[in-house]
C-alpha atoms as a PDB file:
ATOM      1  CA  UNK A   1       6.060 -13.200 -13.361  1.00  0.00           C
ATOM      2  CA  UNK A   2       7.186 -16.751 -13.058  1.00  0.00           C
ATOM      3  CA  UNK A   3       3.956 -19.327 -12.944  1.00  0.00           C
ATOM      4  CA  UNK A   4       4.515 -22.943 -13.785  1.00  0.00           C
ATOM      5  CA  UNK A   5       4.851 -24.063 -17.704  1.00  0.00           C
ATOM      6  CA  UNK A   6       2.818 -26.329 -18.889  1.00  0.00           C
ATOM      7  CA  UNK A   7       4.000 -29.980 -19.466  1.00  0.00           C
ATOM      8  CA  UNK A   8       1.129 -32.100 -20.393  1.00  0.00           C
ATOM      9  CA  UNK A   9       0.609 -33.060 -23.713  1.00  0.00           C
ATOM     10  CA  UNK A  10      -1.802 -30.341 -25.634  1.00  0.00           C
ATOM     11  CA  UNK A  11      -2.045 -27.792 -22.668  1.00  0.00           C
ATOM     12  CA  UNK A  12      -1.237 -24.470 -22.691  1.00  0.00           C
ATOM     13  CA  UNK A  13      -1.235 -21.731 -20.034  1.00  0.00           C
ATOM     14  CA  UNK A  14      -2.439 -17.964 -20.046  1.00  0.00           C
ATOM     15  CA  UNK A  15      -2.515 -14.975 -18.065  1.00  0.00           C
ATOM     16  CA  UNK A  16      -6.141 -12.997 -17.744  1.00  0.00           C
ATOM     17  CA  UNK A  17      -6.475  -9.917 -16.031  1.00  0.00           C
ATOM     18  CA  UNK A  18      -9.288 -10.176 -13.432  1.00  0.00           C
ATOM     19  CA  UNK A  19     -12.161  -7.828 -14.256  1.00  0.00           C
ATOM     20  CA  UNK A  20     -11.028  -7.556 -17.693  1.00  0.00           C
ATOM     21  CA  UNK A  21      -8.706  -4.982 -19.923  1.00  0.00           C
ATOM     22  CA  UNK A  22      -7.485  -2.063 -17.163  1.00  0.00           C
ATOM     23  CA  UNK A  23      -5.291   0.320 -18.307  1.00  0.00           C
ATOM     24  CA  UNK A  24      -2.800   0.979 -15.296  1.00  0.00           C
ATOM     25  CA  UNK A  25      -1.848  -3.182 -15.944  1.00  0.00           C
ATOM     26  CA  UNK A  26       0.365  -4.387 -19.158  1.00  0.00           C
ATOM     27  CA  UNK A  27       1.688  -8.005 -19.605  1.00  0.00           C
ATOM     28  CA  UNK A  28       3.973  -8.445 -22.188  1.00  0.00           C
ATOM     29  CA  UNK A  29       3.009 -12.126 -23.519  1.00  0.00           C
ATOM     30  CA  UNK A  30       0.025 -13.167 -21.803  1.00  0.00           C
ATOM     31  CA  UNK A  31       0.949 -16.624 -22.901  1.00  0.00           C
ATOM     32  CA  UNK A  32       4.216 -17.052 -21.486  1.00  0.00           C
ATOM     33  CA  UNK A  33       4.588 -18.328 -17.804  1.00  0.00           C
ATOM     34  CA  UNK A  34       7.547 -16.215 -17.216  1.00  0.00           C
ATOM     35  CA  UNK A  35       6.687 -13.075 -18.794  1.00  0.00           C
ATOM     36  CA  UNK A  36       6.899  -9.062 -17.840  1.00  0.00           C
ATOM     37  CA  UNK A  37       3.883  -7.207 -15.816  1.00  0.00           C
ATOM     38  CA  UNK A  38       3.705  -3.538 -15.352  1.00  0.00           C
ATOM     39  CA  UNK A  39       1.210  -2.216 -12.785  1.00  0.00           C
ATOM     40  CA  UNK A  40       1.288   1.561 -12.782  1.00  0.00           C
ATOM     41  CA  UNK A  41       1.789   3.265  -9.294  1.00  0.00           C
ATOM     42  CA  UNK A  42      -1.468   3.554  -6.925  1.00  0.00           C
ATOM     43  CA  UNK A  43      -3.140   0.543  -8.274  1.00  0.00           C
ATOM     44  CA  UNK A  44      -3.583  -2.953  -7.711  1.00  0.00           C
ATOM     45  CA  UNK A  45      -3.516  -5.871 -10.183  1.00  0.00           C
ATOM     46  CA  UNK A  46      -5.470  -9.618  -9.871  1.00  0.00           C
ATOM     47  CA  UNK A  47      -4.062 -11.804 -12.442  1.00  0.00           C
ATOM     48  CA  UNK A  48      -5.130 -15.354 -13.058  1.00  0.00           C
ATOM     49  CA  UNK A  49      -3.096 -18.246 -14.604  1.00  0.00           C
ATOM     50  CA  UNK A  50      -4.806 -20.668 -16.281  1.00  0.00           C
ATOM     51  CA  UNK A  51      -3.472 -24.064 -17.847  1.00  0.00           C
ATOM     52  CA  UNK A  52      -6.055 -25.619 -20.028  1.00  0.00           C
ATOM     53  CA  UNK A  53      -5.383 -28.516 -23.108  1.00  0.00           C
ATOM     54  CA  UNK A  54      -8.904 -27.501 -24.551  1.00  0.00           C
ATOM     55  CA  UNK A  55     -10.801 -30.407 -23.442  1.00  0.00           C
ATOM     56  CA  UNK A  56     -10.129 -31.318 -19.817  1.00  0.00           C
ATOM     57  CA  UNK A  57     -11.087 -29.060 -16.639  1.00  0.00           C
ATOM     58  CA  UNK A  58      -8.597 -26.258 -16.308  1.00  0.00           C
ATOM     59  CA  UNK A  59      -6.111 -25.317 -13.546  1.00  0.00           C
ATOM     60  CA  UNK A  60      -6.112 -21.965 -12.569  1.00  0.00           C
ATOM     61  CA  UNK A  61      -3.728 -19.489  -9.709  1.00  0.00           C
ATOM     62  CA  UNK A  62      -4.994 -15.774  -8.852  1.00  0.00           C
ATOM     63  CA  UNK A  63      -2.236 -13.879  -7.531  1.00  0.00           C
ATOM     64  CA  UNK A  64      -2.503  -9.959  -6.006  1.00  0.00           C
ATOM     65  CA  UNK A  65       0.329  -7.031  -7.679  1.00  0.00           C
ATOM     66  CA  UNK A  66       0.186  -3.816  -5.706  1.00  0.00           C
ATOM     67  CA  UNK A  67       2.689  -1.256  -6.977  1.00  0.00           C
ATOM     68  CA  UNK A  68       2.404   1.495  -4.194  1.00  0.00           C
ATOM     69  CA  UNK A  69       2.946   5.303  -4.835  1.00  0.00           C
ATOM     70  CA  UNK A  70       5.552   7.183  -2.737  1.00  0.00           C
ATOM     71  CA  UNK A  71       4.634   8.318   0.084  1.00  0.00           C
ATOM     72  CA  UNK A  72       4.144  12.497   0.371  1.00  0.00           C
ATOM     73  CA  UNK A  73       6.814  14.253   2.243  1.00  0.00           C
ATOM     74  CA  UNK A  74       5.843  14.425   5.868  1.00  0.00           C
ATOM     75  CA  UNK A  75       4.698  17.731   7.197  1.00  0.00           C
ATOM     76  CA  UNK A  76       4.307  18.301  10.747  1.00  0.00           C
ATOM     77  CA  UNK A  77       3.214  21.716  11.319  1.00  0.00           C
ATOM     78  CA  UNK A  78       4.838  24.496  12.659  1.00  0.00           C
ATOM     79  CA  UNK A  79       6.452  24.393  16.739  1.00  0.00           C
ATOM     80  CA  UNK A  80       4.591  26.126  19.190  1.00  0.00           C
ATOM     81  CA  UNK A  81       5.077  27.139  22.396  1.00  0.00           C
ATOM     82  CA  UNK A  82       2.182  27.778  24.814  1.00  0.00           C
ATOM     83  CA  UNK A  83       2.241  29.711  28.198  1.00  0.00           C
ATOM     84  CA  UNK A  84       0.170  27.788  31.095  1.00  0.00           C
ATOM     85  CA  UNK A  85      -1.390  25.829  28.531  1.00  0.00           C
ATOM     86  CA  UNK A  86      -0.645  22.190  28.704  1.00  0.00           C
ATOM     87  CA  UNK A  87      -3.010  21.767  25.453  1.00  0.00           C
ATOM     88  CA  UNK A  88      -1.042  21.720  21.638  1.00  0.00           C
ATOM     89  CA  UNK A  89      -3.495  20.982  18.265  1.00  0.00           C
ATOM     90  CA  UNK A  90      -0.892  18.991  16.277  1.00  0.00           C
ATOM     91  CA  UNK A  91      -1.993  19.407  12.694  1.00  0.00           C
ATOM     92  CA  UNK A  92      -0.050  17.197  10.029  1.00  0.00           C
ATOM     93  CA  UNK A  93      -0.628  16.915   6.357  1.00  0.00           C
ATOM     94  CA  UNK A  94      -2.583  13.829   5.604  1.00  0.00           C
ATOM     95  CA  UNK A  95      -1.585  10.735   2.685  1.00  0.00           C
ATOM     96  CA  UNK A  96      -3.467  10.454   0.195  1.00  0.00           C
ATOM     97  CA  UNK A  97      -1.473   7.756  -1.689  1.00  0.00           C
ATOM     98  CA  UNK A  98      -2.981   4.543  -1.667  1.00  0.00           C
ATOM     99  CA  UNK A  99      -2.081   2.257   1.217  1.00  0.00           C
ATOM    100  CA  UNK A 100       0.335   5.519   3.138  1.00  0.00           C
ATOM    101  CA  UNK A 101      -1.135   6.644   6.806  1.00  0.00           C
ATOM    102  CA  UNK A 102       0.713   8.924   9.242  1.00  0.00           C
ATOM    103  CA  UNK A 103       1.231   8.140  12.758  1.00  0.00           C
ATOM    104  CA  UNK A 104       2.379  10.611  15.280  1.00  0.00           C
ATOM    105  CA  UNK A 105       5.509   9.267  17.756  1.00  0.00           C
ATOM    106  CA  UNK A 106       7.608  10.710  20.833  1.00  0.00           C
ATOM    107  CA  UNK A 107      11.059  11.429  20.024  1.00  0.00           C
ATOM    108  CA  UNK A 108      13.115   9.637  22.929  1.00  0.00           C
ATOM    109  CA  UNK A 109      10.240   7.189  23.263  1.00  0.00           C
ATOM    110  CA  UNK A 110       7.736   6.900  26.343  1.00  0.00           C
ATOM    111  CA  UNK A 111       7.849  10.272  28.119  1.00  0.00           C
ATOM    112  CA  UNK A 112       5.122  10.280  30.701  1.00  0.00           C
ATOM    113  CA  UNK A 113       4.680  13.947  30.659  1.00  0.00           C
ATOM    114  CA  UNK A 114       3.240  13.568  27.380  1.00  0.00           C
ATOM    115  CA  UNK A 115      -0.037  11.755  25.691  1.00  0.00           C
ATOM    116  CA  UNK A 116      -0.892  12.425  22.336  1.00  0.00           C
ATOM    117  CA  UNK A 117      -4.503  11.996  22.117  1.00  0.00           C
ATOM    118  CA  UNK A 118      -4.748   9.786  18.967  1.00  0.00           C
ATOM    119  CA  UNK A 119      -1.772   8.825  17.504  1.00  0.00           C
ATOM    120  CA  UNK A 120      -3.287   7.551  14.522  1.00  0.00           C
ATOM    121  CA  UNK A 121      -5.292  11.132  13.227  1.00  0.00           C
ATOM    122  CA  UNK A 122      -3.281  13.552  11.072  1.00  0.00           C
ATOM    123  CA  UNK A 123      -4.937  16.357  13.376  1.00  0.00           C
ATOM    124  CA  UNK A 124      -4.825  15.340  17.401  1.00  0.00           C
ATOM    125  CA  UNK A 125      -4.730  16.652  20.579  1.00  0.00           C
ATOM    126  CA  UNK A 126      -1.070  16.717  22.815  1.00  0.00           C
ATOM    127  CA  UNK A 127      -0.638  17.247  26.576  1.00  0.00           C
ATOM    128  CA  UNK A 128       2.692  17.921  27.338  1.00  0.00           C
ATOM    129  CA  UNK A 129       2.721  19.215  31.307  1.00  0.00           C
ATOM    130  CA  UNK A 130       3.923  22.197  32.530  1.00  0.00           C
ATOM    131  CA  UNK A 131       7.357  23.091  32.362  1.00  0.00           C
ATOM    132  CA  UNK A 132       8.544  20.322  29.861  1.00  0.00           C
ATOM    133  CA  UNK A 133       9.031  20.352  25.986  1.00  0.00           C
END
């Protein structure tokens, strides 16, 4: 973390934790400007700094730490091959890890012997026609 130090006579500057003490956030000096944050993976952090001399209004910044979790290994499904049945059930597993999503694509990109019903659901319907993989 790097906020601006205080330079006016008497004022001082802290970090506060929006919503109060969480346990997936640490700061290492909450009075330092530059100072160390830890946001454990999955969760989101709103910190405020606030420069105050005790007497005049104070100054304050919110800022917004999101510390992702790894995505899960993709997992397609199994192939399958169909006879005279243009219709395949494509069932991937879906994220659960804060801010992940799946999205289904076309190797070789736009093939128009193929539509993949919603490319955006883990499970979806695919038409691929007749004779073509």
């Amino acid at each position: 973390m790097a906020a601006n130090k205080p330079t006016e006579y008497g004022a001082y500057g802290a970090w506060t934790i929006v919503g109060g003490k969480q346990t997936w956030i640490t700061i290492t000096d909450t009075t330092l400007n530059t100072t160390k944050v830890k946001v454990l993976a999955g969760h989101t952090a709103a910190l405020v700094w606030t420069i105050t001399n005790g007497t005049c209004a104070a100054t304050t910044d919110t800022i917004l730490l999101t510390n992702y979790d790894k995505p899960a290994i993709a997992n397609a499904g199994g192939n399958q091959k169909h006879c005279n049945d243009s219709i395949f059930t494509m069932t991937a597993n879906k994220p659960t890890e804060y801010g992940a999503y799946g999205a289904w694509t076309i190797v070789g990109g736009k093939q128009t012997w193929i539509t993949i019903t919603d490319t955006t659901l883990n499970t979806t319907k695919v038409k691929v026609l007749a004779g073509h993989t």
